[in-house]
C-alpha atoms as a PDB file:
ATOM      1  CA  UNK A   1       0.000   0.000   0.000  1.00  0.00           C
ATOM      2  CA  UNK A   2       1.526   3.607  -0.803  1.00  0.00           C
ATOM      3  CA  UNK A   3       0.588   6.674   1.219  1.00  0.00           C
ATOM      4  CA  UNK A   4      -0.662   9.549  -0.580  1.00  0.00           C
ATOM      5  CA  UNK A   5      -1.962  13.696  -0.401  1.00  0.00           C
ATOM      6  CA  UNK A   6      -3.751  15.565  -2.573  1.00  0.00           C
ATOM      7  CA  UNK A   7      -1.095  17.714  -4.210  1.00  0.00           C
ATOM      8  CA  UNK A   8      -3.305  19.915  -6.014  1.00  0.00           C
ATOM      9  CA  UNK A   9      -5.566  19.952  -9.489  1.00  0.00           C
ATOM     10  CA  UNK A  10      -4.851  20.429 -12.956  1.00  0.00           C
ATOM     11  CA  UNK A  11      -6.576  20.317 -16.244  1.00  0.00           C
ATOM     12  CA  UNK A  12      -6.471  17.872 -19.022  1.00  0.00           C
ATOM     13  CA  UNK A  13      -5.565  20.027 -22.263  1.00  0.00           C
ATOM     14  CA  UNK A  14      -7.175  17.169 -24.447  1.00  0.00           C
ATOM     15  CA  UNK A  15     -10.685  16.981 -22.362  1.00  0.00           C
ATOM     16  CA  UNK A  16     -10.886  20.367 -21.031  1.00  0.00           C
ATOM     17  CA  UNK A  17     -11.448  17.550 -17.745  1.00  0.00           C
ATOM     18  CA  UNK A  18     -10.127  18.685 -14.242  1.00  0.00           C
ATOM     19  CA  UNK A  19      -7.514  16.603 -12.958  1.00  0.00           C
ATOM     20  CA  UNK A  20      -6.792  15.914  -9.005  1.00  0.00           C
ATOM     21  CA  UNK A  21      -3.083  14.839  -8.550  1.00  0.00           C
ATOM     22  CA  UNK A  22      -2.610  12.520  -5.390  1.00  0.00           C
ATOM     23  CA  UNK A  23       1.295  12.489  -4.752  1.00  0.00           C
ATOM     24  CA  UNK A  24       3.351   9.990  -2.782  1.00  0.00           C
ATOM     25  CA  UNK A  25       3.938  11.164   0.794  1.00  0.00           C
ATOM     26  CA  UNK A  26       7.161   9.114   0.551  1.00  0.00           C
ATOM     27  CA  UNK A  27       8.192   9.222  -3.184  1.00  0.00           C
ATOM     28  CA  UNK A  28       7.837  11.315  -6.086  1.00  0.00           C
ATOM     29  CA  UNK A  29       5.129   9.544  -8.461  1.00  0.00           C
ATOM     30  CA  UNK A  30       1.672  11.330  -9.102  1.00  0.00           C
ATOM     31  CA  UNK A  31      -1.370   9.358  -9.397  1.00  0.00           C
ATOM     32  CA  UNK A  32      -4.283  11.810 -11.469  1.00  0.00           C
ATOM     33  CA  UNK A  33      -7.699  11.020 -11.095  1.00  0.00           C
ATOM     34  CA  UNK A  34     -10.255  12.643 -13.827  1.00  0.00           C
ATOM     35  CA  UNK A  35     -12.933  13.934 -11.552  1.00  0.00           C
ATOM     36  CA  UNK A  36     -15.802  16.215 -12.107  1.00  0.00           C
ATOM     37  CA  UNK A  37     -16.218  20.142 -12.130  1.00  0.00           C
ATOM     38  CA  UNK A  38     -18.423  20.051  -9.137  1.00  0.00           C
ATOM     39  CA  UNK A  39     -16.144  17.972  -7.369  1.00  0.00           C
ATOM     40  CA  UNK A  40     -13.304  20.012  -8.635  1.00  0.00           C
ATOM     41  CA  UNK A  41     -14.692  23.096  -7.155  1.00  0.00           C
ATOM     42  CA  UNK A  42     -15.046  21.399  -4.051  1.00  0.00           C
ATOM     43  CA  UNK A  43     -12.001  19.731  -3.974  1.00  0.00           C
ATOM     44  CA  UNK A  44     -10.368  23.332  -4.637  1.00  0.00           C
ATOM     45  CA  UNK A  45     -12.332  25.346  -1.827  1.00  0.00           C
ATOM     46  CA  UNK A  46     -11.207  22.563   0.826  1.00  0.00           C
ATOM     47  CA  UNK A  47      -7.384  23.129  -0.392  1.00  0.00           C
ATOM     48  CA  UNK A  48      -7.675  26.704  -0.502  1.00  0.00           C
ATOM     49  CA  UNK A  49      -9.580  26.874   3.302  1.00  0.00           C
ATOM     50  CA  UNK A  50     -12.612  29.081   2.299  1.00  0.00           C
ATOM     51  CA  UNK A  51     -15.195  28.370   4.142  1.00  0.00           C
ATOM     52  CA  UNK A  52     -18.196  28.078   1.471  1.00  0.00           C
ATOM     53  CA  UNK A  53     -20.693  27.707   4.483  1.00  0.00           C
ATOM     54  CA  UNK A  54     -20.033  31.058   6.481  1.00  0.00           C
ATOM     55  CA  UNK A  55     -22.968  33.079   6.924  1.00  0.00           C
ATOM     56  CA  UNK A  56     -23.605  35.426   3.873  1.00  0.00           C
ATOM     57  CA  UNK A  57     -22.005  33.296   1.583  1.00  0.00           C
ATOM     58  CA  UNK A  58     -24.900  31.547  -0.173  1.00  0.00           C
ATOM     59  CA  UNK A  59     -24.195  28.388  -1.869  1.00  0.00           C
ATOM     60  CA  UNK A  60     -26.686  26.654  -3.516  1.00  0.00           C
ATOM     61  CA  UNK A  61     -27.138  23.307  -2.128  1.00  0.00           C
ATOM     62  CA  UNK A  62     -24.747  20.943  -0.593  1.00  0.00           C
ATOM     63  CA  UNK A  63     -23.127  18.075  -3.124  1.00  0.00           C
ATOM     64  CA  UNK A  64     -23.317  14.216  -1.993  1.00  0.00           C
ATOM     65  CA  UNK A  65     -19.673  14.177  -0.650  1.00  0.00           C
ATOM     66  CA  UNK A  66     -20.506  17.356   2.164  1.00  0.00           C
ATOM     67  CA  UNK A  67     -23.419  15.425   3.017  1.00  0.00           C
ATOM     68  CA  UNK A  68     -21.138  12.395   3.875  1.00  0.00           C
ATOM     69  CA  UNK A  69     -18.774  14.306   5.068  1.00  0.00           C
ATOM     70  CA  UNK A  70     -21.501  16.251   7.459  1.00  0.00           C
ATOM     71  CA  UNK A  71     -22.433  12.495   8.681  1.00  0.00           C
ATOM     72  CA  UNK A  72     -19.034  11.936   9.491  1.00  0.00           C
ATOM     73  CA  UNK A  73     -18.435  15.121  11.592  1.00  0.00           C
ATOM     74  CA  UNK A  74     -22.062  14.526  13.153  1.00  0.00           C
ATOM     75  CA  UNK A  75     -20.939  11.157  14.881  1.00  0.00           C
ATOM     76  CA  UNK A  76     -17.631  12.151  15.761  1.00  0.00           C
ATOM     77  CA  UNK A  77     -15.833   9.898  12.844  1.00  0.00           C
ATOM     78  CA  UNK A  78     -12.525  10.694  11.552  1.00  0.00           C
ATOM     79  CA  UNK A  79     -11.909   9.211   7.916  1.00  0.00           C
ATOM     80  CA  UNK A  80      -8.913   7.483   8.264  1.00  0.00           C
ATOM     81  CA  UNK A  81      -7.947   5.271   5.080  1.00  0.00           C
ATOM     82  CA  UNK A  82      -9.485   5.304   1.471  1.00  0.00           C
ATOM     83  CA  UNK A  83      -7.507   2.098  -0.539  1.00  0.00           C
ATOM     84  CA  UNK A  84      -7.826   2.031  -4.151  1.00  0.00           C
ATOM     85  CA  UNK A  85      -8.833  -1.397  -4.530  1.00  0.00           C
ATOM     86  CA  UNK A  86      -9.750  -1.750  -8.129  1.00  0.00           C
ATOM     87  CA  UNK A  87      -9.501  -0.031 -12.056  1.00  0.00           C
ATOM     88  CA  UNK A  88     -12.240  -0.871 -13.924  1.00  0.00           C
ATOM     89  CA  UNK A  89     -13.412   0.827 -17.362  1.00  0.00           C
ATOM     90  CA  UNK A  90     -11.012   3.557 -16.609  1.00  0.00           C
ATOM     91  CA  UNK A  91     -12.603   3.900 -13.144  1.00  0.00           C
ATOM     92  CA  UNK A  92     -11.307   3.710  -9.991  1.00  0.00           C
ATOM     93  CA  UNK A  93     -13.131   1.550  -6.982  1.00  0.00           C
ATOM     94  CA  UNK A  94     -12.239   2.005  -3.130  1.00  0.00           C
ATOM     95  CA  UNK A  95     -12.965   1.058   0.288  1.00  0.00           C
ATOM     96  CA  UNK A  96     -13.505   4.269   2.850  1.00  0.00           C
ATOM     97  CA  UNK A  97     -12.631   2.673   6.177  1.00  0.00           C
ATOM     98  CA  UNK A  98     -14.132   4.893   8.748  1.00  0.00           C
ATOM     99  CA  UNK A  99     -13.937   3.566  12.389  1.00  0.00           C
ATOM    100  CA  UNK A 100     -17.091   3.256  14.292  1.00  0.00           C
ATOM    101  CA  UNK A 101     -16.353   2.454  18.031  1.00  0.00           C
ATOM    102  CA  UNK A 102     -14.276  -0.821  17.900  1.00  0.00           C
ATOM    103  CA  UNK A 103     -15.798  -1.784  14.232  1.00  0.00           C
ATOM    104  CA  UNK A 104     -15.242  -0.889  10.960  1.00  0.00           C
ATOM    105  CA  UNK A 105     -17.286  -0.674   8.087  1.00  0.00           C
ATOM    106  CA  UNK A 106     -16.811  -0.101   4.308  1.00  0.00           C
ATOM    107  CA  UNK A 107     -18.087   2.153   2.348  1.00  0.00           C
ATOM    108  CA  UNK A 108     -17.993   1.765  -1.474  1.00  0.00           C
ATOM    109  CA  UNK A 109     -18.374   5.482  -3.117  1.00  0.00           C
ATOM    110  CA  UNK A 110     -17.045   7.074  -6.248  1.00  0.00           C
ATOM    111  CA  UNK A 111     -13.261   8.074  -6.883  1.00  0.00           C
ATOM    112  CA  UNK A 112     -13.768  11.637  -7.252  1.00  0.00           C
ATOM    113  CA  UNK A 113     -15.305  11.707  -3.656  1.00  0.00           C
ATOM    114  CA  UNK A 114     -12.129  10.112  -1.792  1.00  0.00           C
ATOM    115  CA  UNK A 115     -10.047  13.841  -1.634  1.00  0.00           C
ATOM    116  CA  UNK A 116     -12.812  15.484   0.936  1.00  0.00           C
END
């Protein structure tokens, strides 16, 4: 298994597709994942610290991953591990691990929602 951050985002030149780079925490290979705009835009707020949810700041409605994420933060879970577990069609499958008490459950969920 290889530890990795989010490094940042990028743009594919040949899809005009935003690109988040996950970078070894112990190495020097990058890892892109083609995500979405919305999660892009997400993904970028979170890296950049604004806080989309401060009051006069109206954002239109909350996407699937800050409603998973509000979950987590509601019962005091920490997100601990996301492993890449399988490619398939050019798609990337994972487990999120998050521990509940002395269990652990697994979550399946898309790629593009692992960097929140």
């Amino acid at each position: 298994m290889v530890k990795v951050d989010v490094s940042g985002l990028a743009i594919d030149n040949r899809s005009n597709s935003p690109v988040v780079l996950l970078k070894e925490t112990q190495g020097d290979r990058v890892l892109p994942i083609w995500i979405g705009q919305a999660e892009a835009s997400a993904i970028a707020f979170e890296l950049s610290g604004f806080n989309f949810r401060r009051p006069g700041f109206n954002f239109r409605r909350p996407l699937t991953h800050d409603l998973f994420k509000s979950v987590l933060d509601a019962l005091e879970v920490k997100l601990t591990k996301v492993v890449i577990s399988d490619l398939i069609d050019q798609t990337f499958f994972q487990d999120r691990r998050p521990p509940f008490r002395l269990h652990h459950y697994g979550v399946e969920t898309k790629g593009s929602h692992i960097c929140r």
